[in-house]
N, C-alpha and C. Protein backbone atom coordinates (compact mmCIF):
# COMPACT_ATOMS: atom_id res chain seq x y z
N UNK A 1 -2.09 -15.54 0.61
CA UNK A 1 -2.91 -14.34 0.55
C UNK A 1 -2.28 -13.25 1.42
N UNK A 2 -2.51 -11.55 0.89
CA UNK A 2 -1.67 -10.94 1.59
C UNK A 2 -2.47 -10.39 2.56
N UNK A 3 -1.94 -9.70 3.46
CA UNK A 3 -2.98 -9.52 4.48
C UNK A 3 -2.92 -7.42 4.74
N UNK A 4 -3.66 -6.87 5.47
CA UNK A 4 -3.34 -5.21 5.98
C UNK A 4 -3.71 -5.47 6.79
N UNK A 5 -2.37 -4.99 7.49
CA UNK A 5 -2.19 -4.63 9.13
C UNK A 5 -2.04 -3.11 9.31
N UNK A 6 -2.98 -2.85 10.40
CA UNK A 6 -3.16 -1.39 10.66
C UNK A 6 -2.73 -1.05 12.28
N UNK A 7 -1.78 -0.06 12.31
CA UNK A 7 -1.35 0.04 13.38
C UNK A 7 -1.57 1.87 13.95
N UNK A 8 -0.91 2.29 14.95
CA UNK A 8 -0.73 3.71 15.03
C UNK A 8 0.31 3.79 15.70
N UNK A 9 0.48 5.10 14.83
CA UNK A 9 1.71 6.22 15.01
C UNK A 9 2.22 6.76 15.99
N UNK A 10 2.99 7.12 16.13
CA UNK A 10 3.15 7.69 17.94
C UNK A 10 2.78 9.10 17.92
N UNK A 11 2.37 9.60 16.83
CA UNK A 11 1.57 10.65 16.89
C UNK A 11 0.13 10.64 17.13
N UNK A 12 -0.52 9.37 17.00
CA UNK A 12 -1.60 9.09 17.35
C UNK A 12 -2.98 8.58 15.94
N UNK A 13 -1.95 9.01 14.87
CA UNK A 13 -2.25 8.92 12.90
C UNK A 13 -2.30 6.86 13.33
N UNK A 14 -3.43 7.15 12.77
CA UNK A 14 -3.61 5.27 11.98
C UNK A 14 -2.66 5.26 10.57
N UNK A 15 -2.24 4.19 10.51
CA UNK A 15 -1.68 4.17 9.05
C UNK A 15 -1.86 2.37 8.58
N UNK A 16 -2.07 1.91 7.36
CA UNK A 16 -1.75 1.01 6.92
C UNK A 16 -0.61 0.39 6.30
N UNK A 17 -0.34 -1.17 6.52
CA UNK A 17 0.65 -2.08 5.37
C UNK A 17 0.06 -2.97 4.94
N UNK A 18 -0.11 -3.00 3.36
CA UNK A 18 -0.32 -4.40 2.69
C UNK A 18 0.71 -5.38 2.85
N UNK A 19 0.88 -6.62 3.39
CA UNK A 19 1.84 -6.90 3.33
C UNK A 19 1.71 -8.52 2.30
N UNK A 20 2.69 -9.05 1.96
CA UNK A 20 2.25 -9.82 0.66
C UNK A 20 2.64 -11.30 1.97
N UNK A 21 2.39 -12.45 1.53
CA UNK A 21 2.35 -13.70 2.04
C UNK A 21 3.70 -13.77 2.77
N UNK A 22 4.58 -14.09 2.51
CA UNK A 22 6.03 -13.81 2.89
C UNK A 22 6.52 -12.95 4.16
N UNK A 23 5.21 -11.52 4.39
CA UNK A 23 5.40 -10.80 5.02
C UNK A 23 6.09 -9.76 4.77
N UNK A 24 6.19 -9.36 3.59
CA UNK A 24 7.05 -8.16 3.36
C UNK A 24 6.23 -7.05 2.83
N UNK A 25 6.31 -5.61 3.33
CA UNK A 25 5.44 -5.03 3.05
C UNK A 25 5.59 -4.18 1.81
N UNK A 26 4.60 -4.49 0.58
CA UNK A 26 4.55 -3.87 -0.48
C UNK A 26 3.62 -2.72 -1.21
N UNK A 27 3.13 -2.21 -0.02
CA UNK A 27 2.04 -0.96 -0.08
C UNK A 27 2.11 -0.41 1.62
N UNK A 28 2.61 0.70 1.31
CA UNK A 28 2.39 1.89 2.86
C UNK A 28 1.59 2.81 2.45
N UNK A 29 0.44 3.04 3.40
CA UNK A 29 -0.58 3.99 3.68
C UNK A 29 0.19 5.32 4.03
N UNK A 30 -0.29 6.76 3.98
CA UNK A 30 -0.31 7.64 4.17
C UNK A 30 -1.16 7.50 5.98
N UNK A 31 -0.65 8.76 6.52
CA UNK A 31 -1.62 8.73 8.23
C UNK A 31 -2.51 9.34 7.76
N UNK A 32 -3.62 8.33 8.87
CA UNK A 32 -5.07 8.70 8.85
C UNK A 32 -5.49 9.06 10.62
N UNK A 33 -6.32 10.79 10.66
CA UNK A 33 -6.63 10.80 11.73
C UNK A 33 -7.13 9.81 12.65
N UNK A 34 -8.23 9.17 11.75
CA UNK A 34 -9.05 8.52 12.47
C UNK A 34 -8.97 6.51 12.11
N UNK A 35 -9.25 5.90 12.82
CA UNK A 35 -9.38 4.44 12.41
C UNK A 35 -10.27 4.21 11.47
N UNK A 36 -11.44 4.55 11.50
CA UNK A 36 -12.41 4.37 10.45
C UNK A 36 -11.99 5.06 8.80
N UNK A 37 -10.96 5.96 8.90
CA UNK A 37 -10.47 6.58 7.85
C UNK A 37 -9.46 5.59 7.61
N UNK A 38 -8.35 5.29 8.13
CA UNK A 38 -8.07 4.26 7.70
C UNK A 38 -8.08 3.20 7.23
N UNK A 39 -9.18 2.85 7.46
CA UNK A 39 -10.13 1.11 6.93
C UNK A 39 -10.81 1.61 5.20
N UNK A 40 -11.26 3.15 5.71
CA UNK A 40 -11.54 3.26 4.60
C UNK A 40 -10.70 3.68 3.09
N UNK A 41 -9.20 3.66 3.39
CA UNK A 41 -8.07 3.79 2.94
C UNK A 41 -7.60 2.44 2.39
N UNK A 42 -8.08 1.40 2.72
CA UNK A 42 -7.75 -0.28 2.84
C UNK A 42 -9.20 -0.69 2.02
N UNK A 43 -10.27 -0.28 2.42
CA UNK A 43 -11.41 -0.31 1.00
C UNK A 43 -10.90 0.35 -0.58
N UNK A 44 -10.03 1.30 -0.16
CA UNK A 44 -10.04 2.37 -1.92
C UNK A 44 -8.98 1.02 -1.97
N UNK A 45 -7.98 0.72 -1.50
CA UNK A 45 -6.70 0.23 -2.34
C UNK A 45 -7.10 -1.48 -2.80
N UNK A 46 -8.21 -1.90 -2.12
CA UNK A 46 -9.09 -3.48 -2.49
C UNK A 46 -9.39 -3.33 -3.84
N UNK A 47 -10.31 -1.57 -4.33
CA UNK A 47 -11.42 -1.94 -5.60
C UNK A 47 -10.36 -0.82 -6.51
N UNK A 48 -9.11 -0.62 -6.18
CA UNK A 48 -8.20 0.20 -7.06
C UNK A 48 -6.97 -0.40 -7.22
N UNK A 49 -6.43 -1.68 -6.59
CA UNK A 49 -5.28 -2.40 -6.64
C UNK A 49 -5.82 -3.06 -8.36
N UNK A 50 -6.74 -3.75 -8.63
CA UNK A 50 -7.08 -4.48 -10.28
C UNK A 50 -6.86 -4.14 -11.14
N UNK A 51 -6.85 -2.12 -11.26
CA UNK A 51 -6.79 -0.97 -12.05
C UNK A 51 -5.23 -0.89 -12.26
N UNK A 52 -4.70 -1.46 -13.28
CA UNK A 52 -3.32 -0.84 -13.96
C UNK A 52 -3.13 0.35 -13.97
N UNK A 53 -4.45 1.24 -14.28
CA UNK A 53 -4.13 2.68 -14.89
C UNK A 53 -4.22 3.17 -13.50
N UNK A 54 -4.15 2.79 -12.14
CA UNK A 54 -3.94 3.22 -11.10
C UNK A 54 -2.88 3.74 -10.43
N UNK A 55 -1.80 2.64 -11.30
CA UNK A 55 -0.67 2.60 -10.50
C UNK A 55 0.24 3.66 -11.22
N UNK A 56 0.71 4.74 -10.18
CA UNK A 56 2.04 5.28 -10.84
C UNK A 56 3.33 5.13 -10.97
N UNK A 57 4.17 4.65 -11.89
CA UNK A 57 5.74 4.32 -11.93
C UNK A 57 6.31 5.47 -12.03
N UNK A 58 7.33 5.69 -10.86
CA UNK A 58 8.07 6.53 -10.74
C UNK A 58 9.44 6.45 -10.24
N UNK A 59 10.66 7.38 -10.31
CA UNK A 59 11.62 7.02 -10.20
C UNK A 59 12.14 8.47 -9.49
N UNK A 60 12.62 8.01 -8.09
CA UNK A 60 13.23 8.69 -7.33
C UNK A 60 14.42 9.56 -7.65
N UNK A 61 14.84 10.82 -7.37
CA UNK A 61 16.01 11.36 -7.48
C UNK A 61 17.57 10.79 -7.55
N UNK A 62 17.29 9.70 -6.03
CA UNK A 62 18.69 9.07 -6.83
C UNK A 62 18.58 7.87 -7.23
N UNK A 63 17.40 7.69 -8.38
CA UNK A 63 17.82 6.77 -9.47
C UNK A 63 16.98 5.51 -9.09
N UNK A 64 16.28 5.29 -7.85
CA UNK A 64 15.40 3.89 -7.28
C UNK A 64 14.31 3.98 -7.64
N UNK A 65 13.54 3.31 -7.97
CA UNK A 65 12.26 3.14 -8.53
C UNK A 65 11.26 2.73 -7.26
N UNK A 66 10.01 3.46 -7.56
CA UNK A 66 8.67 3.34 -6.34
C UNK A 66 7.69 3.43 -7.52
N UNK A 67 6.57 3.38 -6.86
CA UNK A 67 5.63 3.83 -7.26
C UNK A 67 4.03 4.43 -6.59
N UNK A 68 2.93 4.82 -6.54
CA UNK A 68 1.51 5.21 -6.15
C UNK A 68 0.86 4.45 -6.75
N UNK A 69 0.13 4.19 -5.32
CA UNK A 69 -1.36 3.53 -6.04
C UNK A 69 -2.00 4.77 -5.64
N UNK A 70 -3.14 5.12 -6.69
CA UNK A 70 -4.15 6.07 -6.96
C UNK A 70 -5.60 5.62 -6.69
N UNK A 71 -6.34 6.47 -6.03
CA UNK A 71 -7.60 6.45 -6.24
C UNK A 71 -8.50 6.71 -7.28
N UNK A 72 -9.69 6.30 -7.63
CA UNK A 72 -9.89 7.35 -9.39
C UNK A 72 -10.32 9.03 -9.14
N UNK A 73 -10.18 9.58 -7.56
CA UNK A 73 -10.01 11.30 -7.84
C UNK A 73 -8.23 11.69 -7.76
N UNK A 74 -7.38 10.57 -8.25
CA UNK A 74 -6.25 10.90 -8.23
C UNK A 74 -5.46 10.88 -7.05
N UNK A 75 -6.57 10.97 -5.92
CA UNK A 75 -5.30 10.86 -4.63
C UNK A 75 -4.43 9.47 -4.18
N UNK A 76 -3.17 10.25 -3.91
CA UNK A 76 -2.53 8.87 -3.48
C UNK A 76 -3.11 8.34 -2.04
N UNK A 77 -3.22 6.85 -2.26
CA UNK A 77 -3.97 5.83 -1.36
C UNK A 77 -2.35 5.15 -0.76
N UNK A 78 -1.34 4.55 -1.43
CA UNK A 78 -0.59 3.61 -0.78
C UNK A 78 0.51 3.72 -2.12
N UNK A 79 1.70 4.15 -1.12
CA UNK A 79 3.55 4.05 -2.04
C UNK A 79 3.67 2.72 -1.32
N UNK A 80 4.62 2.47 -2.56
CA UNK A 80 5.79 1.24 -2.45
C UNK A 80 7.05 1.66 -1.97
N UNK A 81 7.92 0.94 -1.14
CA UNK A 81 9.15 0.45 -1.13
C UNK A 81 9.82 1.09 -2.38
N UNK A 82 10.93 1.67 -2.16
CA UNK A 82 12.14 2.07 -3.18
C UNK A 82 12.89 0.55 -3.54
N UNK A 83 12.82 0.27 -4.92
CA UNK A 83 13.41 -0.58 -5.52
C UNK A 83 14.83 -0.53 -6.64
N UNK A 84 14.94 -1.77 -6.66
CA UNK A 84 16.68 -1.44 -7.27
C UNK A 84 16.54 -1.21 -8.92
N UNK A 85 15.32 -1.67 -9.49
CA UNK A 85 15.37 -2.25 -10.81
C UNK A 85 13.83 -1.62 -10.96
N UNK A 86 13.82 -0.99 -12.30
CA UNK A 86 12.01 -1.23 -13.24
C UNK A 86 11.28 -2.26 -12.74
N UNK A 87 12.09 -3.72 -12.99
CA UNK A 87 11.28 -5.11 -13.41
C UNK A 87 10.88 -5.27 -12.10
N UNK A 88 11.95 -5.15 -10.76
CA UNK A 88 11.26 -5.24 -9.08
C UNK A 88 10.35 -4.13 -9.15
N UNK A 89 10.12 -3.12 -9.62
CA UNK A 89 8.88 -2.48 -9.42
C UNK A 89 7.65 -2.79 -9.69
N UNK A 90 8.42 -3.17 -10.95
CA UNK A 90 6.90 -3.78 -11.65
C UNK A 90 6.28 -5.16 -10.90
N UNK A 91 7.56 -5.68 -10.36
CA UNK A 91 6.99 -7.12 -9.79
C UNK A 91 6.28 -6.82 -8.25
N UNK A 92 6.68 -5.33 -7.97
CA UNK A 92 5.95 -5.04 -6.69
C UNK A 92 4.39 -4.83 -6.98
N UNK A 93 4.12 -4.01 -8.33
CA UNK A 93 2.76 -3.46 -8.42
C UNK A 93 1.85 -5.16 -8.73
N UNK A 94 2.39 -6.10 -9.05
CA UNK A 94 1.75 -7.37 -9.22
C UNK A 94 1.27 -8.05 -8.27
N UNK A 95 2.12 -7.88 -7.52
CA UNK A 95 2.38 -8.00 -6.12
C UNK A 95 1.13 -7.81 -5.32
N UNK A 96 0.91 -6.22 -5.17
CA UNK A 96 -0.15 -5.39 -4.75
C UNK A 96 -1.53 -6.18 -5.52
N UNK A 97 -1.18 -5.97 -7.25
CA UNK A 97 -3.01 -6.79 -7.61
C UNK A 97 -3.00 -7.69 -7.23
N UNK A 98 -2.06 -8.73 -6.99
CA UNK A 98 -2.83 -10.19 -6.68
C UNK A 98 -2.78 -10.12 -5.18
N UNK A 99 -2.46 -9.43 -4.24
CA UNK A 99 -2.60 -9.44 -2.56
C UNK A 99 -3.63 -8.70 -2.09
N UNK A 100 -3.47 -7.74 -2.74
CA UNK A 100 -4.81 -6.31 -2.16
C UNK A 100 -6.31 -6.74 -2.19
N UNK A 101 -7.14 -7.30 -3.39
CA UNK A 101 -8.45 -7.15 -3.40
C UNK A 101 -8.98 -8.62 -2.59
N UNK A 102 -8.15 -9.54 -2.06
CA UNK A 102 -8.80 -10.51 -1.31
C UNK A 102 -7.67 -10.52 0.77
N UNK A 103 -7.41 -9.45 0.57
CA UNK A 103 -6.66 -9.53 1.74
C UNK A 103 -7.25 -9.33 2.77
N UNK A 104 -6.90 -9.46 3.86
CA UNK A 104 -7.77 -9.80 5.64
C UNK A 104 -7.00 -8.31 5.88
N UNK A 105 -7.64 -8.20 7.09
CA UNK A 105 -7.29 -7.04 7.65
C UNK A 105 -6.91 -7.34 9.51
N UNK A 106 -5.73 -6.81 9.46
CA UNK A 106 -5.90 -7.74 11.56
C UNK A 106 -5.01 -6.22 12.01
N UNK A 107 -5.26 -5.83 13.11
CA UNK A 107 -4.85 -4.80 13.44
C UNK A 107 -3.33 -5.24 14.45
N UNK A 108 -2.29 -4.04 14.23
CA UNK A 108 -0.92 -4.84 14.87
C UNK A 108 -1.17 -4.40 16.64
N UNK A 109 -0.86 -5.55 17.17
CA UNK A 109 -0.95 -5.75 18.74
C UNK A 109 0.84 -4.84 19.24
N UNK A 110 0.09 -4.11 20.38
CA UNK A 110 1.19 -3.47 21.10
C UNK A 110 2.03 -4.53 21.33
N UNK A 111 3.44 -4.52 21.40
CA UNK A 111 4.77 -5.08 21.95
C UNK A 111 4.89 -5.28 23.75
């Protein structure tokens, strides 16, 4: 099961990672002022990771494939990792549905 770890920025922005079992992270949050905005950033991507028509496939300028997960008012909630191939993209957004809507949440401990 994958888990979101929520950490902050050295600007002081909360941000999230889904990260999948393995530990590799396959959804990055956008910064959130606040912690509670953040969590609530990690609620949209739980009941919007199931939604296919969520996800956007897209392909970077030089040629790597990412993609957006969407909220249903359209805003982006969480990009992927730049990938080498379509099929690793696609295997990322799978990735995301089967990790996101049952994942724990543990916040990352200072170093």
């Amino acid at each position: 099961m994958g888990k979101f770890v929520i950490s902050q920025r050295k600007n002081g922005d909360f941000q999230f990672n889904l990260k999948a079992t393995n530990g590799q992270v396959i959804l990055a949050s956008q910064g959130y002022a606040s912690k509670a905005s953040c969590e609530n950033g990690i609620e949209s991507v739980k009941n919007n990771a199931t939604d296919d028509a969520r996800f956007e496939r897209l392909t970077s300028s030089n040629g790597k494939f990412y993609f957006n997960l969407k909220a249903g008012n359209g805003q982006v909630i969480g990009s992927s990792e730049m990938y080498e191939s379509e099929a690793s993209r696609d295997n990322g957004i799978e990735s995301v549905k089967r990790n996101a809507p049952d994942a724990s949440v543990e916040e990352e401990t200072a170093a």
